[in-house]
C-alpha atoms as a PDB file:
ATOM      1  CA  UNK A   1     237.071 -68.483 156.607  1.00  0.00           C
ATOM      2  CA  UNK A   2     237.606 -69.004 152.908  1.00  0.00           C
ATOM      3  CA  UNK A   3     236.546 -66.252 150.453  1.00  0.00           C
ATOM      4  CA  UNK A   4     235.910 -66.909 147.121  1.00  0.00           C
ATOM      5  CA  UNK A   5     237.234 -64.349 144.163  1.00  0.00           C
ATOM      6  CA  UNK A   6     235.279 -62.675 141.441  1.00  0.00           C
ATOM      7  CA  UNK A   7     237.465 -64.688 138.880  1.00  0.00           C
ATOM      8  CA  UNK A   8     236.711 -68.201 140.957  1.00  0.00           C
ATOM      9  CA  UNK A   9     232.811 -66.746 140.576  1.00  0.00           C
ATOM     10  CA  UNK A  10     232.187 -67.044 137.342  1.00  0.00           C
ATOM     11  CA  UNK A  11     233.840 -70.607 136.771  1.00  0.00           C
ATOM     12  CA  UNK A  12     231.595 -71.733 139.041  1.00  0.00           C
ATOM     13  CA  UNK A  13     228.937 -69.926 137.639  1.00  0.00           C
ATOM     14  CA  UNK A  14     229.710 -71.381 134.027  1.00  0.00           C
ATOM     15  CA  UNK A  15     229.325 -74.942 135.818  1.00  0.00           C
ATOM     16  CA  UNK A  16     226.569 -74.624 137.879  1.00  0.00           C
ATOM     17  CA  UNK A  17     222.873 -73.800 137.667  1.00  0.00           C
ATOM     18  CA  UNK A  18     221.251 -70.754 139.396  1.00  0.00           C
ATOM     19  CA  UNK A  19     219.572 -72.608 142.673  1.00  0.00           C
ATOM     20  CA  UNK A  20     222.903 -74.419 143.191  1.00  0.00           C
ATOM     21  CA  UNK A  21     224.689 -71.370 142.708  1.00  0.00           C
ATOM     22  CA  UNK A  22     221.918 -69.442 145.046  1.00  0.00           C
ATOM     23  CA  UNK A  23     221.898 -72.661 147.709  1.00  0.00           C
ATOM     24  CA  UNK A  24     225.549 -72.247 147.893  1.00  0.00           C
ATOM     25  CA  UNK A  25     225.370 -68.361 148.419  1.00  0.00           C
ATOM     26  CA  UNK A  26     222.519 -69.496 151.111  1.00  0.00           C
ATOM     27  CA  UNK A  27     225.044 -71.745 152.601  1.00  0.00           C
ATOM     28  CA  UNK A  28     227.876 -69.563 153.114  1.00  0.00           C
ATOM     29  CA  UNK A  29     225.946 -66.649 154.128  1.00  0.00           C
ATOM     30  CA  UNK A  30     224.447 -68.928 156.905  1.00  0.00           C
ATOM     31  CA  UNK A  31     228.417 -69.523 157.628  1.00  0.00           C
ATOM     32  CA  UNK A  32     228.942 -66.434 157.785  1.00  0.00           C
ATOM     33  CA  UNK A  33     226.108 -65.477 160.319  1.00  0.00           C
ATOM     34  CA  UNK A  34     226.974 -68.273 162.927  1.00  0.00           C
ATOM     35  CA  UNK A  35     230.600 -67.011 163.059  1.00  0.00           C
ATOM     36  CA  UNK A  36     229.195 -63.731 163.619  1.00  0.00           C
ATOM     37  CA  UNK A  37     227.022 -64.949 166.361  1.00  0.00           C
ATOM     38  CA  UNK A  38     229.615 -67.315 167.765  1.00  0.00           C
ATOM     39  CA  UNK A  39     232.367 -63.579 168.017  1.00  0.00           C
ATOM     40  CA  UNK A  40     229.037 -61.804 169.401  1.00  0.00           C
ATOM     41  CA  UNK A  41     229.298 -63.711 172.005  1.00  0.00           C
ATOM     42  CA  UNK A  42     232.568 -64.002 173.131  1.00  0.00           C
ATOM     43  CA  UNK A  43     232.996 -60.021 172.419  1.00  0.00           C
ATOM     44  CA  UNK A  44     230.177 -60.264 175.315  1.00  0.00           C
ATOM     45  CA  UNK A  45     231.307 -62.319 177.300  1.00  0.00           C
ATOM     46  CA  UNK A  46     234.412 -60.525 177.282  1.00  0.00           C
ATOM     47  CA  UNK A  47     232.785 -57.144 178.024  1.00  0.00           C
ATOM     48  CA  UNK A  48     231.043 -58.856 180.908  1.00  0.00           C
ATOM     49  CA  UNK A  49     234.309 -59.844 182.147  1.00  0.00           C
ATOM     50  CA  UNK A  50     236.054 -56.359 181.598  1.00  0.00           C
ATOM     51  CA  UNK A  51     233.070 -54.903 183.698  1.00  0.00           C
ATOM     52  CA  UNK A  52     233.648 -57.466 186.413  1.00  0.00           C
ATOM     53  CA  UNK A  53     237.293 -56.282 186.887  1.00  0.00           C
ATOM     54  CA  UNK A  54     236.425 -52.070 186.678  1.00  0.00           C
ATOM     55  CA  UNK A  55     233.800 -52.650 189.062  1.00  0.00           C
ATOM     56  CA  UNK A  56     235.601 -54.651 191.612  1.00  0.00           C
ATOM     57  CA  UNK A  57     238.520 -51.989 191.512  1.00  0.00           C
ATOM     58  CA  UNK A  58     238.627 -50.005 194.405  1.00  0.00           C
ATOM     59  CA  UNK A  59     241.653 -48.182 193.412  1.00  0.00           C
ATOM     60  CA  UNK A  60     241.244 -45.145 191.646  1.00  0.00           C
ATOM     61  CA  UNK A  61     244.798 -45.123 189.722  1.00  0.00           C
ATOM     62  CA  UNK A  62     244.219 -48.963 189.142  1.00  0.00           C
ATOM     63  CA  UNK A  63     240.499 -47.956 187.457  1.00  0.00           C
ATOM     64  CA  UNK A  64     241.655 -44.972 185.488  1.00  0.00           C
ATOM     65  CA  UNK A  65     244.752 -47.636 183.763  1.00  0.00           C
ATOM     66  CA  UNK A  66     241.692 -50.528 183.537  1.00  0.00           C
ATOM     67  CA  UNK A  67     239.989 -47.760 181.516  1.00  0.00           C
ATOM     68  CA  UNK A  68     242.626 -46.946 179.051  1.00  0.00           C
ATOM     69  CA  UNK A  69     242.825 -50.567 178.764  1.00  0.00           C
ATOM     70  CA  UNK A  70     239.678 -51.339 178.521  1.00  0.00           C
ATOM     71  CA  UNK A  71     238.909 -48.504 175.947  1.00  0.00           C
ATOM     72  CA  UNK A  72     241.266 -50.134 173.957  1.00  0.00           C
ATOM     73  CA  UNK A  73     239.846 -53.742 173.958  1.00  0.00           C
ATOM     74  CA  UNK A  74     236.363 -52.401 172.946  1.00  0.00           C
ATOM     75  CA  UNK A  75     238.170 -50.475 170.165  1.00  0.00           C
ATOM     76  CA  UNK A  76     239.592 -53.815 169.013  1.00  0.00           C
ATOM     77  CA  UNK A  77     236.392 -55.928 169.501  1.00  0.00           C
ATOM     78  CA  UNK A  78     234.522 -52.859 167.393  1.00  0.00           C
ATOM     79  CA  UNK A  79     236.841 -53.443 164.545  1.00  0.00           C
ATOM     80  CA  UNK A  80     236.943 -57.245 164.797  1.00  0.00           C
ATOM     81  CA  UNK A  81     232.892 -57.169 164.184  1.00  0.00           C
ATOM     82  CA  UNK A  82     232.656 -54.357 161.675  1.00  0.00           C
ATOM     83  CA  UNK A  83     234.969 -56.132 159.425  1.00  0.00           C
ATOM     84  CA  UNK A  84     233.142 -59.565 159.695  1.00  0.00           C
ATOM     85  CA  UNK A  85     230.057 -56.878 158.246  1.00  0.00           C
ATOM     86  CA  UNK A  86     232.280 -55.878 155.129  1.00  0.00           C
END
């Protein structure tokens, strides 16, 4: 995803009117929203899978490992989302 600096800003700015600047805001923000949708759903469907696997486990050393693991996968998927949010 491409990110545009404050400095790139205001050349753009100094070319552009205010609804083409505010279409193209529009525009990426929309960008921005489908990603967010599109990692929604794979961080879901990836939950859905992780709860697949603990629940089929009969094991109970196999379950408590699945559970570290697991704790750490939703830590990742946590951080991946908050910082598509920044």
């Amino acid at each position: 995803m491409e990110i545009i600096c404050n400095e790139e800003l205001k050349e753009i700015k100094n070319t552009l009117r205010d609804d083409d600047i505010f279409n193209m805001i529009q525009d990426k923000r929309s960008k921005l929203n489908s990603y967010l949708l599109k990692v929604l759903a794979e961080e879901r469907s990836k939950e859905e899978e992780r709860e697949k696997l603990y629940n089929s486990t009969k094991d109970l050393m196999e379950k408590k490992r699945l559970e570290k693991i697991i704790s750490m996968e939703r830590s990742h998927s946590s951080e991946r989302i908050l910082s598509l949010n920044e």
